[in-house]
C-alpha atoms as a PDB file:
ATOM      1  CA  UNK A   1      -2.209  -5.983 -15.909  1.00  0.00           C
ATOM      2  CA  UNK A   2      -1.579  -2.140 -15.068  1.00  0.00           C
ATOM      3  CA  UNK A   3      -0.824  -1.120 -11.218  1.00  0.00           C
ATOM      4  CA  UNK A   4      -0.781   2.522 -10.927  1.00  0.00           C
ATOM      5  CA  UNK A   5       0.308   4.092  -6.906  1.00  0.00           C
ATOM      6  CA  UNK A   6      -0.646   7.571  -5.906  1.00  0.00           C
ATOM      7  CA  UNK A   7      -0.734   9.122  -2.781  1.00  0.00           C
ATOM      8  CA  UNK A   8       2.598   9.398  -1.376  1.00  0.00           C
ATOM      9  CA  UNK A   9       4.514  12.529  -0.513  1.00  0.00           C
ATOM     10  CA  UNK A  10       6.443  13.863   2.421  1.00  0.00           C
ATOM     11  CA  UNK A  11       5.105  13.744   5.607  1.00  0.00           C
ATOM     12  CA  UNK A  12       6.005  14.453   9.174  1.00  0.00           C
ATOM     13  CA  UNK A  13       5.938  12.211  12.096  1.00  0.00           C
ATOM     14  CA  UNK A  14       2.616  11.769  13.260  1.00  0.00           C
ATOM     15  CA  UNK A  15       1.177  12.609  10.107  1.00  0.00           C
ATOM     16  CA  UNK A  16      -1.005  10.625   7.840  1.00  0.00           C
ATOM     17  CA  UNK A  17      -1.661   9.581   4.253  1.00  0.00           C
ATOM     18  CA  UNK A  18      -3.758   7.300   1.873  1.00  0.00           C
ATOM     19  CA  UNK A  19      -2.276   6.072  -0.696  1.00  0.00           C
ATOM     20  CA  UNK A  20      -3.909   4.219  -3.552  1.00  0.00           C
ATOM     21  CA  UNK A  21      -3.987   1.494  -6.115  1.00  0.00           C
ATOM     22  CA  UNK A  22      -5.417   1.492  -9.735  1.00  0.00           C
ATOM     23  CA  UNK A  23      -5.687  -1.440 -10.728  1.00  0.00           C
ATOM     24  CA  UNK A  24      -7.011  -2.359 -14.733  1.00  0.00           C
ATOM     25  CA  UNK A  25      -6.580  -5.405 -17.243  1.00  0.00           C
ATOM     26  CA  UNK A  26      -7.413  -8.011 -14.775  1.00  0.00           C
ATOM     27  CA  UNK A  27     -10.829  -9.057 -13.474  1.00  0.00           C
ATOM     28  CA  UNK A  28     -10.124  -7.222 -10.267  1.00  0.00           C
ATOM     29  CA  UNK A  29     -12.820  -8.487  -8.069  1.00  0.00           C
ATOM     30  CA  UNK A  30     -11.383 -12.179  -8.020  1.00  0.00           C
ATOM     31  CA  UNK A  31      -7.556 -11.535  -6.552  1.00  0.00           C
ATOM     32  CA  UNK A  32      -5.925 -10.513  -3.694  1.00  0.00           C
ATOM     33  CA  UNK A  33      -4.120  -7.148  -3.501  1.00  0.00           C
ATOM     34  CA  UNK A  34      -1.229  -6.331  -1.170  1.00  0.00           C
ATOM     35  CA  UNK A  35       0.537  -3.605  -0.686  1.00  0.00           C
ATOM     36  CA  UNK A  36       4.539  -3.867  -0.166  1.00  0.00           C
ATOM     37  CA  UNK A  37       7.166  -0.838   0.932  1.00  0.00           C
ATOM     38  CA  UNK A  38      11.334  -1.112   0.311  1.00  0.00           C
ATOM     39  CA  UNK A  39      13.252   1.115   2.673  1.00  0.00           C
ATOM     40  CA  UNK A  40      16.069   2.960   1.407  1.00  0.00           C
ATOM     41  CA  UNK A  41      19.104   0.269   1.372  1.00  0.00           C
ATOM     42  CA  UNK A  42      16.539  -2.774   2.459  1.00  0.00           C
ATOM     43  CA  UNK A  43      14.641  -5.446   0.968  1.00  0.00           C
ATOM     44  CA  UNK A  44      10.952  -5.931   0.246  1.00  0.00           C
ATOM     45  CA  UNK A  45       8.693  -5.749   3.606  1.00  0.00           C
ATOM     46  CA  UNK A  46       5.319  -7.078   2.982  1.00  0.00           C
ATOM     47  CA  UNK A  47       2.842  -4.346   4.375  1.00  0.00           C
ATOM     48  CA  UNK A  48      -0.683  -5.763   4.183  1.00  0.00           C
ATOM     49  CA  UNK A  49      -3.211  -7.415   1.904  1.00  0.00           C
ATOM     50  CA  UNK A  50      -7.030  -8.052   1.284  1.00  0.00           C
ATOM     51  CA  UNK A  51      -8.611 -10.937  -0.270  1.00  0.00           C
ATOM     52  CA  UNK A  52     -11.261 -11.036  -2.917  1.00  0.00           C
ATOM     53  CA  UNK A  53     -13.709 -10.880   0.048  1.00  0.00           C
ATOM     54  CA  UNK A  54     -12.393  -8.323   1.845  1.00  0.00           C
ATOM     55  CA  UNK A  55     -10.470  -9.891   4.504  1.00  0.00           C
ATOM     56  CA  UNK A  56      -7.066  -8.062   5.649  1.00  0.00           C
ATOM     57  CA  UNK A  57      -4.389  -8.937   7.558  1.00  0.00           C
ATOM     58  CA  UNK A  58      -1.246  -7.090   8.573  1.00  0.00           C
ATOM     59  CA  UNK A  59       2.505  -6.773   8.849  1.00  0.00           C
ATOM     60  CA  UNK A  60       3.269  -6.366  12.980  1.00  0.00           C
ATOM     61  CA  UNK A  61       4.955  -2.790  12.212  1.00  0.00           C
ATOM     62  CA  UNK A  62       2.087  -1.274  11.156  1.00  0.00           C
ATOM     63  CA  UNK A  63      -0.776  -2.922  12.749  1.00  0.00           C
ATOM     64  CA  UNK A  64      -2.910  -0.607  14.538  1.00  0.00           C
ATOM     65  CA  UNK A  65      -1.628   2.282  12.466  1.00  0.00           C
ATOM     66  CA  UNK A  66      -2.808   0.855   8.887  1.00  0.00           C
ATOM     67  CA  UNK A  67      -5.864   0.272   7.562  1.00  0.00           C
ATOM     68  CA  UNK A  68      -6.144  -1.374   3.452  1.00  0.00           C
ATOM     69  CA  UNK A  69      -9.607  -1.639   1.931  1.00  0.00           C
ATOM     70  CA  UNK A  70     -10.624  -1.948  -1.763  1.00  0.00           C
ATOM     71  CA  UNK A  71     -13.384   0.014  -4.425  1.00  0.00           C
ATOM     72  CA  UNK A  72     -14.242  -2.924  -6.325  1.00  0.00           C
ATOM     73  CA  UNK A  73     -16.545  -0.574  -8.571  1.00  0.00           C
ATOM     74  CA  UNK A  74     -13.328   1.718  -9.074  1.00  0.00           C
ATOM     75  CA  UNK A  75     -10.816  -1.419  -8.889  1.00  0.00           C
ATOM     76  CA  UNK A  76      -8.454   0.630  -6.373  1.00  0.00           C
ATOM     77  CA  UNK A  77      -6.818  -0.464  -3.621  1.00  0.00           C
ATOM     78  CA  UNK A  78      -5.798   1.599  -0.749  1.00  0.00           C
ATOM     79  CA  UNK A  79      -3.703   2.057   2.064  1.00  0.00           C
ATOM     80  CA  UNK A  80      -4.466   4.276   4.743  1.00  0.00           C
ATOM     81  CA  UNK A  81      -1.556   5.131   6.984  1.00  0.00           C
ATOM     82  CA  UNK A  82      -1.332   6.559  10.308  1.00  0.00           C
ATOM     83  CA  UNK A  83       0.680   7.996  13.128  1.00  0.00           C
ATOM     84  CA  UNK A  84       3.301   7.721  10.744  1.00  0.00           C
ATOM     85  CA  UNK A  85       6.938   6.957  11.793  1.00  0.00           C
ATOM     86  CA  UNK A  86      10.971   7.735  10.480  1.00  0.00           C
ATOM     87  CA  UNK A  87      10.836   3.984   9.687  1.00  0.00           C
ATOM     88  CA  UNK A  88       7.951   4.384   7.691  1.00  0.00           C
ATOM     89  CA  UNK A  89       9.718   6.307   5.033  1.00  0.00           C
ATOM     90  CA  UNK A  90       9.896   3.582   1.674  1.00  0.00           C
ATOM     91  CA  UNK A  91       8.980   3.177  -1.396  1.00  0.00           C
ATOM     92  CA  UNK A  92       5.599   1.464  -1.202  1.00  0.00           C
ATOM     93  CA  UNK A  93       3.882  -0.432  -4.101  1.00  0.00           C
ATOM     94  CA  UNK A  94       0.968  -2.774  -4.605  1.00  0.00           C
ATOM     95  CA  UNK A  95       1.038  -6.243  -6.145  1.00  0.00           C
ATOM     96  CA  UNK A  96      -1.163  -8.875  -7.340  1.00  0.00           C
ATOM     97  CA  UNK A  97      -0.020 -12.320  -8.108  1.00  0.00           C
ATOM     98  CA  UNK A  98       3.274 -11.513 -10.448  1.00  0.00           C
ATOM     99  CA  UNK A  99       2.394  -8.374 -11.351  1.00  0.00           C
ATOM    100  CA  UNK A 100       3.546  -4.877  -9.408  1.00  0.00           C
ATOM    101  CA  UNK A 101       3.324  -1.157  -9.465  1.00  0.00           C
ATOM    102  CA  UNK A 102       6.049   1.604 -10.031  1.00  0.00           C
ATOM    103  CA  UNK A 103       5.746   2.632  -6.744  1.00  0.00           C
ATOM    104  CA  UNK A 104       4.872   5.736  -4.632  1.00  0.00           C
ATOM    105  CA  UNK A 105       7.554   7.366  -2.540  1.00  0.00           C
ATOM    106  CA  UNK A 106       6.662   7.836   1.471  1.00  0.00           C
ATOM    107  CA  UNK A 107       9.500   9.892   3.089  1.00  0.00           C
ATOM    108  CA  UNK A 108       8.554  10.629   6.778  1.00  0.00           C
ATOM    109  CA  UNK A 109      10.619  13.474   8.371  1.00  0.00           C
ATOM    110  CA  UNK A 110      10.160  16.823   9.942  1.00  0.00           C
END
């Protein structure tokens, strides 16, 4: 299983990004996908995730500013942030059962 995160980058406050997920070495189409952030000296928030079908939920501190969705025919993931925030800034990876991604670095700041 190989999770590879692009996307991130500094951004200012009120800014957006999309970050994304390849995913390869697993039959994609089958599993979840989530997408997790760690804030600078703090543990592992869960972000969001979408089932095989494409249902999503949300973590409370980004719903309404995040959106996930999935390629199945590319077998990405991504993440589409908005109205980004200071408390936003993390390191944010995806996961899939017990495998994760190096990461992709979001620091939010003017």
């Amino acid at each position: 299983v190989q999770l590879v995160e692009s996307g991130g980058g500094l951004v200012q406050p009120g800014g957006s990004l999309r970050l994304s997920c390849a995913a390869s070495g697993f039959t994609y189409t089958s599993y979840y996908m989530s997408w997790v952030r760690q804030a600078p000296g703090k543990g592992l928030e869960w972000v969001s995730d979408i089932s095989s079908g494409g249902g999503t939920r949300y973590a409370d501190s980004v719903k309404g500013r995040c959106t996930i969705s999935r390629d199945n025919a590319k077998q990405t993931t991504y993440l589409q942030l908005n109205s980004l925030k200071p408390e936003d800034t993390a390191l944010y990876s995806c996961n899939t059962g017990n495998s994760w991604g190096q990461g992709t670095q979001v620091p939010v700041s003017s």
